[in-house]
N, C-alpha and C. Protein backbone atom coordinates (compact mmCIF):
# COMPACT_ATOMS: atom_id res chain seq x y z
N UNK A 1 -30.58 89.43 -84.52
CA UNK A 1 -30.57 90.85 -84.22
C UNK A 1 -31.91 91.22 -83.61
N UNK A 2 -31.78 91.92 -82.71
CA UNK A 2 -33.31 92.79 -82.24
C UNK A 2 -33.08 94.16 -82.51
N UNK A 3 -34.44 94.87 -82.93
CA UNK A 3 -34.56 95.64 -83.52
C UNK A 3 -35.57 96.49 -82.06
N UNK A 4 -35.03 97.38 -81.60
CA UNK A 4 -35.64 98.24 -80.78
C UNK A 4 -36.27 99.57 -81.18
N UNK A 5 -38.05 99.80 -81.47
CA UNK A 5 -38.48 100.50 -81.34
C UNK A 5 -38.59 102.02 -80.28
N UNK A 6 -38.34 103.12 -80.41
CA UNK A 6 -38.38 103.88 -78.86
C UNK A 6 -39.42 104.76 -79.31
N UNK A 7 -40.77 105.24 -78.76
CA UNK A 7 -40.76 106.38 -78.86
C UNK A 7 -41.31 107.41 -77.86
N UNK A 8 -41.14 108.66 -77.52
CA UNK A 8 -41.73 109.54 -77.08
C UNK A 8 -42.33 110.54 -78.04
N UNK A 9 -43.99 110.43 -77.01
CA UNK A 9 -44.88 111.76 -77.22
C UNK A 9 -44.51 112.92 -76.55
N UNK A 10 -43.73 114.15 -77.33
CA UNK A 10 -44.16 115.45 -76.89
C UNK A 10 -45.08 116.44 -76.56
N UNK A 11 -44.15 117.07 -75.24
CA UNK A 11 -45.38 118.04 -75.01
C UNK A 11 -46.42 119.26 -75.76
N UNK A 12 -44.87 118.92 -76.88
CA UNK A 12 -45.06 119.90 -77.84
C UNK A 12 -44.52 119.93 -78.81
N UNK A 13 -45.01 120.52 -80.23
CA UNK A 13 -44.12 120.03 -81.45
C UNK A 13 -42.69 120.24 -81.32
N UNK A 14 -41.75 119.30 -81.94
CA UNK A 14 -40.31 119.83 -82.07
C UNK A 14 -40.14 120.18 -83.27
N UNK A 15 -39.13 121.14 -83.51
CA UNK A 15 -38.99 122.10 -85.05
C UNK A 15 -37.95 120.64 -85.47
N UNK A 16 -38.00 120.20 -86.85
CA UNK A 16 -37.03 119.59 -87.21
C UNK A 16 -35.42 119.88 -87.50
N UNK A 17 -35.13 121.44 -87.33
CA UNK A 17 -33.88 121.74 -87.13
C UNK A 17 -33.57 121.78 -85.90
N UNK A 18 -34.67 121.92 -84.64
CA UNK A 18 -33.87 122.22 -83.20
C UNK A 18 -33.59 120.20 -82.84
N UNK A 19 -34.57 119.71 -83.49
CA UNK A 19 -34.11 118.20 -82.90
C UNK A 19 -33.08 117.61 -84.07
N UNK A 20 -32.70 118.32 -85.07
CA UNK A 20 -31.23 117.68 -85.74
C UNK A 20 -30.18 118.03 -84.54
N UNK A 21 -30.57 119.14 -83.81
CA UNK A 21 -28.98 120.36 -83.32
C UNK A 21 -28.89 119.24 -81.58
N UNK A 22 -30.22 118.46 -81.53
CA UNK A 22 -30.32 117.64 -80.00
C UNK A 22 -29.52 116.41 -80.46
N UNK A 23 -30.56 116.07 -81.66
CA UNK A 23 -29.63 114.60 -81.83
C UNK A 23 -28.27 114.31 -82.17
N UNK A 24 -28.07 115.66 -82.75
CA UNK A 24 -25.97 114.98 -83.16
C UNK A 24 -25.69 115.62 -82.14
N UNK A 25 -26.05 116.71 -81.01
CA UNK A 25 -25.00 116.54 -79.77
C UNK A 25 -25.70 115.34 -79.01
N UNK A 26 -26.25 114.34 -78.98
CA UNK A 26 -26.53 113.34 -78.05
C UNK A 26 -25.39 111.78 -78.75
N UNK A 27 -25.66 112.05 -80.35
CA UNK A 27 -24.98 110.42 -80.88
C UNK A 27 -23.60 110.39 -80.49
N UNK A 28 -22.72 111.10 -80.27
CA UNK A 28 -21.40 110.51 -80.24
C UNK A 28 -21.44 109.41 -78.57
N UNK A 29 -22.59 109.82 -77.81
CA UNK A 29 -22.38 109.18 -77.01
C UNK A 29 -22.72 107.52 -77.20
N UNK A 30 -23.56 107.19 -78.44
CA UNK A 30 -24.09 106.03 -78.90
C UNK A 30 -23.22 104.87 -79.23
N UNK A 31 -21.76 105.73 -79.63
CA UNK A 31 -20.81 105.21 -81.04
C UNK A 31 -20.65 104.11 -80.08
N UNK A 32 -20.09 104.40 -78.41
CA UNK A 32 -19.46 103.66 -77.97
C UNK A 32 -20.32 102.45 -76.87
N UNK A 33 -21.74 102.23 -77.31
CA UNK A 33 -22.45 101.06 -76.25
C UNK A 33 -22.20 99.65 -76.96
N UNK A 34 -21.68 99.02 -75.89
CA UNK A 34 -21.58 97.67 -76.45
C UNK A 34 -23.03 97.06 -76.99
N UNK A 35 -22.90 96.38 -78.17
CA UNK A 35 -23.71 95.54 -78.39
C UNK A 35 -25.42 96.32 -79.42
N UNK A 36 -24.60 97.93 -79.68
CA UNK A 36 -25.28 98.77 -80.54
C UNK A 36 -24.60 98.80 -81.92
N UNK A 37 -25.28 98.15 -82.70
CA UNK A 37 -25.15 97.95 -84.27
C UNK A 37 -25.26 99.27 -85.17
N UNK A 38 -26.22 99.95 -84.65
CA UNK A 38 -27.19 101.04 -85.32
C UNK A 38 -27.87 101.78 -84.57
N UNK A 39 -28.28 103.13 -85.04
CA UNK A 39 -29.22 103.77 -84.36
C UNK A 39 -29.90 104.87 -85.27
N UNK A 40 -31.17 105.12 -85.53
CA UNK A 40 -31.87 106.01 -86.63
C UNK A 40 -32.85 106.86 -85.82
N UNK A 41 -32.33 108.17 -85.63
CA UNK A 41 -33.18 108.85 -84.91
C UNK A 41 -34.34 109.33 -85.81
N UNK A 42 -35.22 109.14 -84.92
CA UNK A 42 -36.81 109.42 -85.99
C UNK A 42 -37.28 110.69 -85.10
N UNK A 43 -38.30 111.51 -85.62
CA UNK A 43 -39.12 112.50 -85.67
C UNK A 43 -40.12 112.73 -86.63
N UNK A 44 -41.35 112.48 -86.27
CA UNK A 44 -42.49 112.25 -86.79
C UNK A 44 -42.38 113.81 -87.43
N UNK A 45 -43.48 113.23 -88.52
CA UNK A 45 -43.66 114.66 -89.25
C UNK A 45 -44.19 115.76 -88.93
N UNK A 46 -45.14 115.91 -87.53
CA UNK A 46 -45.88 116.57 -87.26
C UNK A 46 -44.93 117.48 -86.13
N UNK A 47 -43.85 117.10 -85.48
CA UNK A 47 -42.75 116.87 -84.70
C UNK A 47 -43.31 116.32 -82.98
N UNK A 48 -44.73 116.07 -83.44
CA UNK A 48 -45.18 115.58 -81.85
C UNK A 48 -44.79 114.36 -81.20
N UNK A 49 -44.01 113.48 -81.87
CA UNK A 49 -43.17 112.14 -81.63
C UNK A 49 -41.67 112.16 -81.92
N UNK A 50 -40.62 111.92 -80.95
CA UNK A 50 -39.40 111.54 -81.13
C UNK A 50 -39.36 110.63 -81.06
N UNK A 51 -38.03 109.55 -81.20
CA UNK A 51 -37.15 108.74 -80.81
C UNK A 51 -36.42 108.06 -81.80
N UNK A 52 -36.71 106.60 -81.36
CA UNK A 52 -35.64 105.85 -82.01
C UNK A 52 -35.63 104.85 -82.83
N UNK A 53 -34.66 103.80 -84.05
CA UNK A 53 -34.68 102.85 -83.95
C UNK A 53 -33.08 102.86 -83.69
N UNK A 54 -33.08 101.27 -82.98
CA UNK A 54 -31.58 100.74 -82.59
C UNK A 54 -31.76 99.39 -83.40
N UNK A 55 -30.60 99.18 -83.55
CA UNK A 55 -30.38 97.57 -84.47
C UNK A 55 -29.54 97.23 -83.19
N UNK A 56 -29.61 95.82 -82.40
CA UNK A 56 -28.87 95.63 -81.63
C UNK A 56 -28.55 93.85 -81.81
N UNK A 57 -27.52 93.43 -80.86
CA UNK A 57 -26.39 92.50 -81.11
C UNK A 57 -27.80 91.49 -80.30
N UNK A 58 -27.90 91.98 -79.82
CA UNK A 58 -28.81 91.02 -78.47
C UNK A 58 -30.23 91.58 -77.80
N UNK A 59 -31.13 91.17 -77.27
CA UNK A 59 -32.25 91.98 -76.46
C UNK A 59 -31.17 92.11 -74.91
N UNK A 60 -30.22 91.18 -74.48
CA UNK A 60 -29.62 91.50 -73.30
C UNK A 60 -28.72 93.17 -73.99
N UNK A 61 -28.52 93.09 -74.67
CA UNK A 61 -27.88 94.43 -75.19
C UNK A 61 -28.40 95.28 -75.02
N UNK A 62 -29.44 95.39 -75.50
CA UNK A 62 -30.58 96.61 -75.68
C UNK A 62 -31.26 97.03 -74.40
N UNK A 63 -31.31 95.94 -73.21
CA UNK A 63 -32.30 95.92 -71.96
C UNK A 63 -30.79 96.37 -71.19
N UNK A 64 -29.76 96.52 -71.57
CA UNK A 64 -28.28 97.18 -70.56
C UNK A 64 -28.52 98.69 -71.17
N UNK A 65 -29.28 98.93 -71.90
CA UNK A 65 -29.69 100.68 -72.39
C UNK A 65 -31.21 101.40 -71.68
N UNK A 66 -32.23 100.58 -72.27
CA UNK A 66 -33.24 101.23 -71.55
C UNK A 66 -33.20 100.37 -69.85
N UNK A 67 -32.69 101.10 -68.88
CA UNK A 67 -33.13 100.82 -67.41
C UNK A 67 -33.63 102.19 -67.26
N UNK A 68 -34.21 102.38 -65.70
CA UNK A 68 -34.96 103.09 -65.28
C UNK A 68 -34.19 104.19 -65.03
N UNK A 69 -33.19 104.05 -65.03
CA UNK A 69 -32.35 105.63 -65.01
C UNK A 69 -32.42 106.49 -66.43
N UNK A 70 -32.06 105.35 -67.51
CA UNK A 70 -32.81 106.24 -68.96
C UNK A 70 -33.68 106.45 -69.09
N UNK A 71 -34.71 105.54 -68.50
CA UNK A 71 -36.22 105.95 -68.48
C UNK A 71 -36.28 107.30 -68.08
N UNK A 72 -35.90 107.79 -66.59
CA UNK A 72 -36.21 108.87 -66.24
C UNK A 72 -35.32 110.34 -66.76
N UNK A 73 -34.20 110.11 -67.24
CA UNK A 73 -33.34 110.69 -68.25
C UNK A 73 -34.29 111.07 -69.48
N UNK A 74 -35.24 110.26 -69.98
CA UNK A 74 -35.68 111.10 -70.69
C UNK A 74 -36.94 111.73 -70.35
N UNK A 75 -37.72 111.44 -69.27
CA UNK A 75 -38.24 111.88 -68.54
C UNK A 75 -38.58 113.44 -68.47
N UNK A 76 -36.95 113.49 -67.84
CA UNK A 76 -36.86 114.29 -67.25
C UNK A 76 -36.40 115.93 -68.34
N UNK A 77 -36.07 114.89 -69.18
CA UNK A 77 -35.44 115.81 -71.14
C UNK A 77 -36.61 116.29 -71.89
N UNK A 78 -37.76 115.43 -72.36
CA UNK A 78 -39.00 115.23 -72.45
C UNK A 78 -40.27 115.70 -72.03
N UNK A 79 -40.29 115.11 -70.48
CA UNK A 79 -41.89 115.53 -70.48
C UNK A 79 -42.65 114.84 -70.21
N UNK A 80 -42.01 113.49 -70.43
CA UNK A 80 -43.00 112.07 -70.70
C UNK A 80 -41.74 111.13 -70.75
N UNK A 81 -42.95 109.46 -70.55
CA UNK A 81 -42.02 108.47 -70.61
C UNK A 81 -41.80 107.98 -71.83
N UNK A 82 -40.65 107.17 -72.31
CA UNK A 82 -40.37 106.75 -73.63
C UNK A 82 -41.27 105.29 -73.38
N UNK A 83 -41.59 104.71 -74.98
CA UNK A 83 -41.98 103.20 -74.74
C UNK A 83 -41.34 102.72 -75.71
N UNK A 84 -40.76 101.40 -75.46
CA UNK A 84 -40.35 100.14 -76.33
C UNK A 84 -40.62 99.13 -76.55
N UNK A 85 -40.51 98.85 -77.71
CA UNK A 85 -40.97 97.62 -78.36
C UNK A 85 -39.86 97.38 -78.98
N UNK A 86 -39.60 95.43 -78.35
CA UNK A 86 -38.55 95.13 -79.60
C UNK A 86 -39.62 93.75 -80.52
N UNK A 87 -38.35 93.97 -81.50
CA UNK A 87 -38.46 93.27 -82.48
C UNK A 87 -37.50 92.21 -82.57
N UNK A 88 -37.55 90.91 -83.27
CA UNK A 88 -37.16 90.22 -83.99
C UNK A 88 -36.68 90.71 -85.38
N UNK A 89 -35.14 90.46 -86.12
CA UNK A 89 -34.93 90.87 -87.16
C UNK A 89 -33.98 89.95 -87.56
N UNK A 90 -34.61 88.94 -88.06
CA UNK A 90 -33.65 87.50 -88.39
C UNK A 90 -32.94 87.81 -89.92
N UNK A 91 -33.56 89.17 -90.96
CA UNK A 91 -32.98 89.40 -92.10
C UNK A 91 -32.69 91.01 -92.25
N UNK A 92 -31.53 91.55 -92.72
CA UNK A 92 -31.40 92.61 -92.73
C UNK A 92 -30.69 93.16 -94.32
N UNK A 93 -31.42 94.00 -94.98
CA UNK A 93 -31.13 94.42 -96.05
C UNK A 93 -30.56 96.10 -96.23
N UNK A 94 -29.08 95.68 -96.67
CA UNK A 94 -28.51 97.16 -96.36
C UNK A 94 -28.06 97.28 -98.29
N UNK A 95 -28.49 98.02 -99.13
CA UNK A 95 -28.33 98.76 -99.73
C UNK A 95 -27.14 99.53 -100.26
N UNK A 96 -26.81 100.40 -99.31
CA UNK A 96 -25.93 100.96 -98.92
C UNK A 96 -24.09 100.06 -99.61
N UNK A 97 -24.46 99.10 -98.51
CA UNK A 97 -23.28 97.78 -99.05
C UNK A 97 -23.40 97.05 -99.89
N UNK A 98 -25.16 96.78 -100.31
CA UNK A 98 -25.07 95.89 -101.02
C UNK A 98 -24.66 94.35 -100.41
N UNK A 99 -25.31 94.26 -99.43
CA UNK A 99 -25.47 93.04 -99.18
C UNK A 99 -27.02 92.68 -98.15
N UNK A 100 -27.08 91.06 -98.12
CA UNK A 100 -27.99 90.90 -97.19
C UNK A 100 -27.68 89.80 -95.73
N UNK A 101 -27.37 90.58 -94.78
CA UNK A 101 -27.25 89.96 -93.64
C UNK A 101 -28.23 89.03 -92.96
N UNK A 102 -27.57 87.86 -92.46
CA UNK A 102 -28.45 86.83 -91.64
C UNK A 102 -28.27 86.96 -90.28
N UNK A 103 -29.15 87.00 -89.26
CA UNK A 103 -29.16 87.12 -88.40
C UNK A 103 -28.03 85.14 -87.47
N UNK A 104 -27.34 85.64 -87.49
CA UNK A 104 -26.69 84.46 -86.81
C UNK A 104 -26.92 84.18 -85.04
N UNK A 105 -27.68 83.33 -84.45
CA UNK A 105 -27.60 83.11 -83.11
C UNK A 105 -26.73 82.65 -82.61
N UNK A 106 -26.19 83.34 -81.64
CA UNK A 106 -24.84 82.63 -80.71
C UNK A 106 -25.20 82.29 -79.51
């Protein structure tokens, strides 16, 4: 699994209720990208940082999401450019289910 970091610096604080009312009209569009496991929208406490984490199937997965058209999509939403960092996530502990997933390579 790779684990994709996103974030953007705002121009300006976001209220944590106006970026709940952005992010659930933006996720239904998420449900349906191939090769997206997960997605945890973050907002720093101060609200001067948005974005993301994604749990994804593949880094080819994740690099068919951020191209330069999302780049400037958020850009252009924003204010500023987003940056990413992925990760490696060979173990994953979900709680929730109660189980612990292995990252399997195919």
């Amino acid at each position: 699994m790779i684990v994709a970091l996103v974030q953007i610096r705002l121009s300006e604080p976001l209220p944590l209720d106006k970026a709940q009312e952005i992010f659930v009209n933006t996720a239904p569009k998420y449900k349906k990208i191939q090769g997206l496991i997960r997605k945890y929208y973050l907002l720093s406490e101060d609200g001067n940082t948005a974005g993301g984490v994604y749990i994804w199937e593949s880094r080819k997965a994740a690099e068919r999401l951020y191209t330069d058209d999302w780049k400037e999509f958020v850009l252009g939403k924003y204010g500023t450019e987003p940056s990413v960092i992925y990760f490696n996530s060979p173990v994953l502990v979900d709680n929730t289910l109660g189980e612990i997933v292995k990252d399997v390579k195919k």
